[in-house]
Protein backbone atom coordinates (compact mmCIF):
# COMPACT_ATOMS: atom_id res chain seq x y z
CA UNK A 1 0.00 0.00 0.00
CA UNK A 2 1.33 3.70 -1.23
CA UNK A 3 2.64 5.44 2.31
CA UNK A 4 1.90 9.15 1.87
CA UNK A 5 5.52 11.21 0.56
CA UNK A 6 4.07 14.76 0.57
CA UNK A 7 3.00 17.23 2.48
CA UNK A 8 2.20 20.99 2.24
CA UNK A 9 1.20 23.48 5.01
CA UNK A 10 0.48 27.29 4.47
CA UNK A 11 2.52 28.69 7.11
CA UNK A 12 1.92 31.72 9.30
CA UNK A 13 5.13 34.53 9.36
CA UNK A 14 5.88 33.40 12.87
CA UNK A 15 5.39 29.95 12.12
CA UNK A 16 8.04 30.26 9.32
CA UNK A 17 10.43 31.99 11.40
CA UNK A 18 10.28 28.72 13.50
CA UNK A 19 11.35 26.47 10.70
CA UNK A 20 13.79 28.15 9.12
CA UNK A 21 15.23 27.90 13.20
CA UNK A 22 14.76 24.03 13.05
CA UNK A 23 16.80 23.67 9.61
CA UNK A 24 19.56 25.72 10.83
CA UNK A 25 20.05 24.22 14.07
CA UNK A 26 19.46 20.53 13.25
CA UNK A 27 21.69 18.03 11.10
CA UNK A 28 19.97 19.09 7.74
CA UNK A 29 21.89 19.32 4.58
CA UNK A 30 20.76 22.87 2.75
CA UNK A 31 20.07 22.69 -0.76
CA UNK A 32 19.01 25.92 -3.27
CA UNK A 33 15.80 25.45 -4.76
CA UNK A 34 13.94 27.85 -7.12
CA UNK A 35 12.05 30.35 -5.30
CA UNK A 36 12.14 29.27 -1.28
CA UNK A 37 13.77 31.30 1.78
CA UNK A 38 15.17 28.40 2.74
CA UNK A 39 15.05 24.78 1.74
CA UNK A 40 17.21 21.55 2.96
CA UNK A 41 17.43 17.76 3.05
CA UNK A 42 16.74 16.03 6.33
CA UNK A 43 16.59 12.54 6.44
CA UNK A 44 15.04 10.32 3.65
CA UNK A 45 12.82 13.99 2.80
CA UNK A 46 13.24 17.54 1.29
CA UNK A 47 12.16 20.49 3.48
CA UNK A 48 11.04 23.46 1.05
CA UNK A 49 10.08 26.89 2.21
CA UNK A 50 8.31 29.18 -0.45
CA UNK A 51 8.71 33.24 -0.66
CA UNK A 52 4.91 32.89 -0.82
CA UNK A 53 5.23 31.32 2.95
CA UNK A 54 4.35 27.49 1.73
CA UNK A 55 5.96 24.87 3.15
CA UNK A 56 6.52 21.56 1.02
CA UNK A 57 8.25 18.50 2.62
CA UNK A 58 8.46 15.34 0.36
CA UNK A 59 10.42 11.92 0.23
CA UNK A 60 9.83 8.26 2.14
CA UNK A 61 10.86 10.47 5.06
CA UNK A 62 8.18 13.43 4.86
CA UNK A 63 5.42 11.70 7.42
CA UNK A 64 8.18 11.26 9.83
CA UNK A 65 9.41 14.53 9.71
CA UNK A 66 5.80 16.09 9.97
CA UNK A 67 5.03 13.95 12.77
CA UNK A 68 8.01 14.82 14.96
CA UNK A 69 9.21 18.17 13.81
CA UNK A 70 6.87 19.90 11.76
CA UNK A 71 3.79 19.84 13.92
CA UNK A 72 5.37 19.74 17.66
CA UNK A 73 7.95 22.40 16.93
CA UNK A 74 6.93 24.32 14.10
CA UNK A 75 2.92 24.43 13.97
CA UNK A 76 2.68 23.53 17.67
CA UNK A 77 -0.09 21.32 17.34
CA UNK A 78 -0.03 17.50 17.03
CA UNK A 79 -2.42 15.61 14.90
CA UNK A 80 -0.71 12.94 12.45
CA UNK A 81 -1.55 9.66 13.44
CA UNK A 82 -3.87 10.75 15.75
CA UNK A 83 -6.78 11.70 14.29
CA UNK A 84 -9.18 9.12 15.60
CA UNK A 85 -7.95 10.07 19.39
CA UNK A 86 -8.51 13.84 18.74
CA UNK A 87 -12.13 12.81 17.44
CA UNK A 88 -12.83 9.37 18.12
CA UNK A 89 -15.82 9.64 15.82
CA UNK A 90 -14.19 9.67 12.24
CA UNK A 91 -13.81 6.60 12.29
CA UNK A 92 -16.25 5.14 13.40
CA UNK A 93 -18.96 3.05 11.23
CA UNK A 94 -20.69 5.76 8.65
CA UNK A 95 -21.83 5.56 4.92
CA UNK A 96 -20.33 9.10 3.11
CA UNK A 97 -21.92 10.60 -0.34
CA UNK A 98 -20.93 12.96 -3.21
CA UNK A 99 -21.23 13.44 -6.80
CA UNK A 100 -19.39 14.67 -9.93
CA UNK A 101 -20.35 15.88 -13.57
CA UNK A 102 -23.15 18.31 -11.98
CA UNK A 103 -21.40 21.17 -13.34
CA UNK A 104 -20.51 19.60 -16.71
CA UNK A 105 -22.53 20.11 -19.81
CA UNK A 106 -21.45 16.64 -21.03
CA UNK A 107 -21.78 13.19 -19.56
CA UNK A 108 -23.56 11.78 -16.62
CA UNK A 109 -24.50 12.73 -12.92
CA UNK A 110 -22.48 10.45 -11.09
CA UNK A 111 -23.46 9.82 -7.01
CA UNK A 112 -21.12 6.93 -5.07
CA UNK A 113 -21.19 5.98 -1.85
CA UNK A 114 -18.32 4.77 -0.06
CA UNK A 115 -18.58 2.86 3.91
CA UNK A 116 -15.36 3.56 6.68
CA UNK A 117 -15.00 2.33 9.45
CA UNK A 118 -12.07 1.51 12.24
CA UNK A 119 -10.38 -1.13 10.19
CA UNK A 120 -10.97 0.73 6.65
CA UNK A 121 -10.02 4.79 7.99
CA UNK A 122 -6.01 3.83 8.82
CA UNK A 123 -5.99 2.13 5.09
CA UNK A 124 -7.76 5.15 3.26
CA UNK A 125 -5.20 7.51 5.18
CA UNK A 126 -2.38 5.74 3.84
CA UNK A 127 -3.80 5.58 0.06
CA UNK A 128 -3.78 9.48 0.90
CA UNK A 129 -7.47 9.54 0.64
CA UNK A 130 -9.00 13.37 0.47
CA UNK A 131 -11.29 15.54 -0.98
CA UNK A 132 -10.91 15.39 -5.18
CA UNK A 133 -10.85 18.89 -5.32
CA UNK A 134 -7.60 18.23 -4.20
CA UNK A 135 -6.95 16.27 -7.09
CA UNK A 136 -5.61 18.08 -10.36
CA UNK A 137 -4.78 14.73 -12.07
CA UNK A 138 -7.61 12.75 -13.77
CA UNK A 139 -5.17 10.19 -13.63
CA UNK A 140 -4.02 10.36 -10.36
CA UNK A 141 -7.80 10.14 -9.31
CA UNK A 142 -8.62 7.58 -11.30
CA UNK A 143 -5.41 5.18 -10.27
CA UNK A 144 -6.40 6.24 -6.58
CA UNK A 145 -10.20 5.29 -7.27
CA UNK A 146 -8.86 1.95 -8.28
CA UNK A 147 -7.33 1.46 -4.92
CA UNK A 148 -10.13 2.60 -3.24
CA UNK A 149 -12.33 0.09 -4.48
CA UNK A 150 -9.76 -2.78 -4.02
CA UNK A 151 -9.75 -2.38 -0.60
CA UNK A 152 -13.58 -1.72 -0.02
CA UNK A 153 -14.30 -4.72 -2.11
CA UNK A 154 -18.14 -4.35 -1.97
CA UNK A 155 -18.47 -1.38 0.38
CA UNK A 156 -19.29 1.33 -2.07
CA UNK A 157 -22.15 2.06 -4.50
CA UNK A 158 -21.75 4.27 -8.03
CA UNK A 159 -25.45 5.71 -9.15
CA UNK A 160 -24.43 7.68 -12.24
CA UNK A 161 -27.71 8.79 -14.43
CA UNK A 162 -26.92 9.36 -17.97
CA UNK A 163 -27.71 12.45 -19.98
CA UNK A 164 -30.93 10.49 -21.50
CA UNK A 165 -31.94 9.40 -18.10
CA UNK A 166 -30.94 13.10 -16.41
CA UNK A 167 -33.00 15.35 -19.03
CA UNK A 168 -35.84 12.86 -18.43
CA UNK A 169 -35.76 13.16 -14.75
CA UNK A 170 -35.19 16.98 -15.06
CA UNK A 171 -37.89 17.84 -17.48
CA UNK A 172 -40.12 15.88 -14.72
CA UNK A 173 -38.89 17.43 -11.63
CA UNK A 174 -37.32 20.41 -12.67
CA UNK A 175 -35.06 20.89 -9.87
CA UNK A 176 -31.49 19.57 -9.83
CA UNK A 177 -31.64 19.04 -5.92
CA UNK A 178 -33.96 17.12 -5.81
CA UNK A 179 -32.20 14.62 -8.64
CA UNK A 180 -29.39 14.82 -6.53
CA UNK A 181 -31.61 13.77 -3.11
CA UNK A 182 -32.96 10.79 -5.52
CA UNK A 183 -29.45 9.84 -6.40
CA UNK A 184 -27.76 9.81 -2.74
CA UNK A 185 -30.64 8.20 -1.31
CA UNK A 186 -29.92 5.05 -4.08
CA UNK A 187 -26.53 5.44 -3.15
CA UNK A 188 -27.14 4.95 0.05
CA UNK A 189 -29.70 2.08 -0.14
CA UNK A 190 -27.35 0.10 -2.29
CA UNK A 191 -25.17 0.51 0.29
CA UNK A 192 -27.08 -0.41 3.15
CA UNK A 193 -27.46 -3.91 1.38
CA UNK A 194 -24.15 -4.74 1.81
CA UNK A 195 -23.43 -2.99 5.35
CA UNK A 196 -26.99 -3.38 7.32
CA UNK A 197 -27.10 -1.70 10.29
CA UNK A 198 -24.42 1.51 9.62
CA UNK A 199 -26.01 4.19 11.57
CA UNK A 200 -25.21 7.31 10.34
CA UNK A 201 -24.45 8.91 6.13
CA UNK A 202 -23.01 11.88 5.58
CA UNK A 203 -23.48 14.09 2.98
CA UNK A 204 -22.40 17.94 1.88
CA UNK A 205 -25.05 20.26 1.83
CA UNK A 206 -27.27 21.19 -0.93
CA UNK A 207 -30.18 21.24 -0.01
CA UNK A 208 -33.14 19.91 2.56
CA UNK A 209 -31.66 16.84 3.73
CA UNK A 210 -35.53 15.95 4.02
CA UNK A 211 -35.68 15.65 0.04
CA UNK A 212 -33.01 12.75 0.51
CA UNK A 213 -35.20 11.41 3.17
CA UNK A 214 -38.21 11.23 1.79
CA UNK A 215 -36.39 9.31 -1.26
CA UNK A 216 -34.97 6.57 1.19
CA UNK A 217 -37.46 3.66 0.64
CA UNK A 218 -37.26 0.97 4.02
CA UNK A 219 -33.89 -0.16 4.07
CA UNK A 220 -32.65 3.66 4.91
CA UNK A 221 -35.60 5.05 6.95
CA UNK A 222 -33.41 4.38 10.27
CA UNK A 223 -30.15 6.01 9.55
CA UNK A 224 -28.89 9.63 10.93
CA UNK A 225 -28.32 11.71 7.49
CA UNK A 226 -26.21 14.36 8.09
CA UNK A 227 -25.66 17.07 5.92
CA UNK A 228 -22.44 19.98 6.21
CA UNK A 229 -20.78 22.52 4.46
CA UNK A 230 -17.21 21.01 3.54
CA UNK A 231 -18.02 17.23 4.35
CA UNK A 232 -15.15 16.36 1.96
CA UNK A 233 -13.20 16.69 4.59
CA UNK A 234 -14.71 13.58 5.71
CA UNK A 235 -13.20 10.14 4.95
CA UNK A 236 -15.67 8.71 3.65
CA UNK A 237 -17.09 11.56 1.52
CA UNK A 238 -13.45 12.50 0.26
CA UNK A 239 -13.62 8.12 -0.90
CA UNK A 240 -17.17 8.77 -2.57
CA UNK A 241 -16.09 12.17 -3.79
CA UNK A 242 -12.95 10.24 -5.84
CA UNK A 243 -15.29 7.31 -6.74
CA UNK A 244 -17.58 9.39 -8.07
CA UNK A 245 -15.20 11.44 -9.99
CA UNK A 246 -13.45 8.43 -11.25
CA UNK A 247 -16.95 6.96 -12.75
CA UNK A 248 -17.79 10.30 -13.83
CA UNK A 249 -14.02 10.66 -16.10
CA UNK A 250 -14.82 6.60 -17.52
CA UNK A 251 -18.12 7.73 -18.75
CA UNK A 252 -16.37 10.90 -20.72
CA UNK A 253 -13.83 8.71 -21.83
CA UNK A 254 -16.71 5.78 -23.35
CA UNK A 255 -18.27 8.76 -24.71
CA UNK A 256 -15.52 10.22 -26.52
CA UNK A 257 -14.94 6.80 -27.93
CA UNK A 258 -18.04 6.00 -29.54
CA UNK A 259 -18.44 9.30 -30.97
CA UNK A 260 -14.76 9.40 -32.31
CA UNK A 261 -13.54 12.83 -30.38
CA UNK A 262 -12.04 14.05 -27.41
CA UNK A 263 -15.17 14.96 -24.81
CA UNK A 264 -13.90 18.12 -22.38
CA UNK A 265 -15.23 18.15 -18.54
CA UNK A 266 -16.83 21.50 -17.80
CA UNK A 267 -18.93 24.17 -20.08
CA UNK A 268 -16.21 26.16 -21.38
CA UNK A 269 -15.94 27.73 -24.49
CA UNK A 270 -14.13 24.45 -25.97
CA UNK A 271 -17.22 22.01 -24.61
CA UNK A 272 -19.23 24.71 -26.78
CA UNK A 273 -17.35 24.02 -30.14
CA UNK A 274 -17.44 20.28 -29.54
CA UNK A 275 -21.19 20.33 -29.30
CA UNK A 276 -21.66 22.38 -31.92
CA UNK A 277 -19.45 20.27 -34.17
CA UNK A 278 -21.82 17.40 -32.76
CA UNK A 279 -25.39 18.84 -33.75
CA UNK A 280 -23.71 19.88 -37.41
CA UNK A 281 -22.64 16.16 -37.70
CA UNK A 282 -25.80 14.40 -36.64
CA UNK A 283 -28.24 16.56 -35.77
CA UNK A 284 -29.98 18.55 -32.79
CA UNK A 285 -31.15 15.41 -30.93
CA UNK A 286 -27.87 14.45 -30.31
CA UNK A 287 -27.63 16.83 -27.23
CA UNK A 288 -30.36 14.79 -25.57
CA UNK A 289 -28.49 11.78 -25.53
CA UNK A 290 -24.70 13.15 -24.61
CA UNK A 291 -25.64 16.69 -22.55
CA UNK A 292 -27.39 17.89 -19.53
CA UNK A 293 -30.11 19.65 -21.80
CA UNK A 294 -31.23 22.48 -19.29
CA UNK A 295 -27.96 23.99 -19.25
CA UNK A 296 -27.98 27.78 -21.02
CA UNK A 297 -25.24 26.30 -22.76
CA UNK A 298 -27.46 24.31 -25.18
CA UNK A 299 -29.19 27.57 -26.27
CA UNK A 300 -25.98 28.86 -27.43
CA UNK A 301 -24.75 25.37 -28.90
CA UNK A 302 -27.78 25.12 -31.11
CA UNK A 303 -28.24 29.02 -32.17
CA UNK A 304 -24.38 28.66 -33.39
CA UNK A 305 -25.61 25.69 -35.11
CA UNK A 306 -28.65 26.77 -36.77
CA UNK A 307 -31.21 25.25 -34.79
CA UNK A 308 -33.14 26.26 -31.69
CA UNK A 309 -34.16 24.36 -28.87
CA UNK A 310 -37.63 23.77 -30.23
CA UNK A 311 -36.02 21.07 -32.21
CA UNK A 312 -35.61 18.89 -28.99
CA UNK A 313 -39.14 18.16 -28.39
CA UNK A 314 -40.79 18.39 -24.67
CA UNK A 315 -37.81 16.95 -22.69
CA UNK A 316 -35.42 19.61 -24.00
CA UNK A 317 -37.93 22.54 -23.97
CA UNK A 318 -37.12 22.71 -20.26
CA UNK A 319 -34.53 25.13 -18.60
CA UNK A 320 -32.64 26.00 -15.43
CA UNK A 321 -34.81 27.96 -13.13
CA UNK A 322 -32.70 31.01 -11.59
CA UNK A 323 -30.86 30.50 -8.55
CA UNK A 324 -32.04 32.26 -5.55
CA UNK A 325 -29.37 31.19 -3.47
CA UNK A 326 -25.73 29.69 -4.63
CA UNK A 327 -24.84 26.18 -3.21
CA UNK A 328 -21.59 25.17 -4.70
CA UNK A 329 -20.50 21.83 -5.32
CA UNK A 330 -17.67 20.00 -7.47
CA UNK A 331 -17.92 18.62 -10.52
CA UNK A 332 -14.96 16.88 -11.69
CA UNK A 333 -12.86 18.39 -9.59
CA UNK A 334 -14.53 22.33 -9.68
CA UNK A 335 -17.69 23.68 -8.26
CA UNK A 336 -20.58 25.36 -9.92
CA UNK A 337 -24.37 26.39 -8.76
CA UNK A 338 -26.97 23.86 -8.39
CA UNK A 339 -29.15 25.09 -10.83
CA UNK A 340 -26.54 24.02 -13.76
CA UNK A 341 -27.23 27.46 -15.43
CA UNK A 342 -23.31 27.18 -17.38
């Protein structure tokens, strides 16, 4: 299993005054590296200070350093290794939630589940398991996905709803949160099958967590859902949040296959030209079967083709309503409003 070799803390003026103290002093070996104040090798690790006051420490080396250097001396607070004694509750049995490709004009909406517990949290620290924000590598989130899933064998759950499936469900509920309740409540029943019993799923917020409840059919009537602003920082919701993301990139990458061209996350200018090349190609309809339909990025897709939405029939007559208040949430790695309005 991959042991953690980086680390990087934002450090506070006195805090870096500190360091530089500790690489003087001790039996480190200094070394000049592009832009730093001060930078050295310590044993089996590299110690790098930034001008701009972050601190990088990699190598085999780096947890060992952070653990006995870094956070007693330096930050003056101790936490590696024990997180589960500072809050005894992270670890113990709970079910987290998140989702990916809500933001994205192409591809599905992708919700996963993933289960921690006592024996599962010290594992998912060492793969280095956090939030996929965190992530700027589709690779490096889809190798640590794979991981993931080895070692929960059947202890996660992917619910992605294709575009087909998503403008259906939108043009009958016309409300993206309350897809997304539908989705984590499957996610969470699917779960349940395979861990009866786990008391509590966690969830970030975006929305009434009583439209999630109301979707949990018998199996999930009895568990605690709790919902918070920056639950990624939660095990389990930082293992859905890569799962999810990693099921989310596969279905772009399918996509692009069968259609013969490279499929771009987001609803940039560049997702724009590929859809309009699309709808030239093989016609308006296509959008209904590849894109999230509602998006105001169709409008201008089809108007640059020389159609209009009219074209799409009932199911992709409907639009985003306006926002009246801005929940963010990632997709693929960036956040966007629920409403999908890109």
């Amino acid at each position: 299993m991959e042991t953690r070799t980086s680390y990087t803390f934002a450090l506070t003026p006195e805090q870096q005054i500190l360091l530089a103290a500790q690489l003087q002093a001790g039996n480190y070996r200094p070394v000049i590296v592009p832009h730093t104040t001060i930078s050295a090798d310590g044993e089996n690790c590299r110690i790098a200070l930034f001008t701009s006051g972050k601190c990088l420490i990699q190598g085999r080396g780096a947890a060992q350093f952070v653990e006995f250097v870094m956070e007693p001396l330096v930050l003056r607070e101790v936490k590696l290794g024990y997180e589960t004694v500072l809050d005894p509750t992270i670890a113990e049995p709970h079910i987290g939630v998140d989702e990916s490709g809500k933001g994205d004009f192409f591809g599905p909406l992708v919700t996963a589940s993933a289960y921690v517990d006592h024996a599962l949290y010290p594992q998912m620290k060492e793969l280095n398991v956090r939030d996929s924000k965190r992530i700027t590598s589709d690779k490096v989130a889809l190798d640590l996905a794979t991981s993931l899933q080895k070692i929960l064998g059947r202890r996660y759950s992917i619910v992605s709803i294709g575009p087909a499936r998503y403008n259906d469900l939108y043009a009958k509920m016309r409300n993206v949160n309350q897809i997304l309740a539908w989705a984590h409540a499957r996610a969470i029943e699917n779960l349940l099958a395979v861990v009866p019993g786990c008391p509590r799923a966690i969830s970030d917020q975006f929305g009434n967590k009583s439209l999630v409840e109301r979707a949990l059919m018998q199996r999930g009537r009895t568990i605690e859902l709790v919902q918070r602003h920056r639950a990624e920082s939660d095990m389990a919701v930082a293992a859905a949040s890569i799962i999810a993301r990693a099921a989310f990139l596969r279905a772009l990458s399918q996509m692009a296959n069968e259609y013969h061209l490279k499929i771009p996350k987001g609803a940039s200018d560049g997702v724009r030209a590929v859809a309009v090349n699309l709808v030239k190609t093989r016609g308006p309809g296509i959008l209904l079967a590849v894109a999230k339909c509602h998006f105001k990025t169709t409008d201008a897709v089809l108007q640059q083709a020389g159609h209009s939405r009219s074209e799409l029939g009932p199911v992709g007559a409907v639009v985003s309503k306006p926002m009246t208040r801005p929940y963010h949430h990632h997709s693929s790695g960036r956040r966007t409003n629920a409403a999908g309005t890109n």
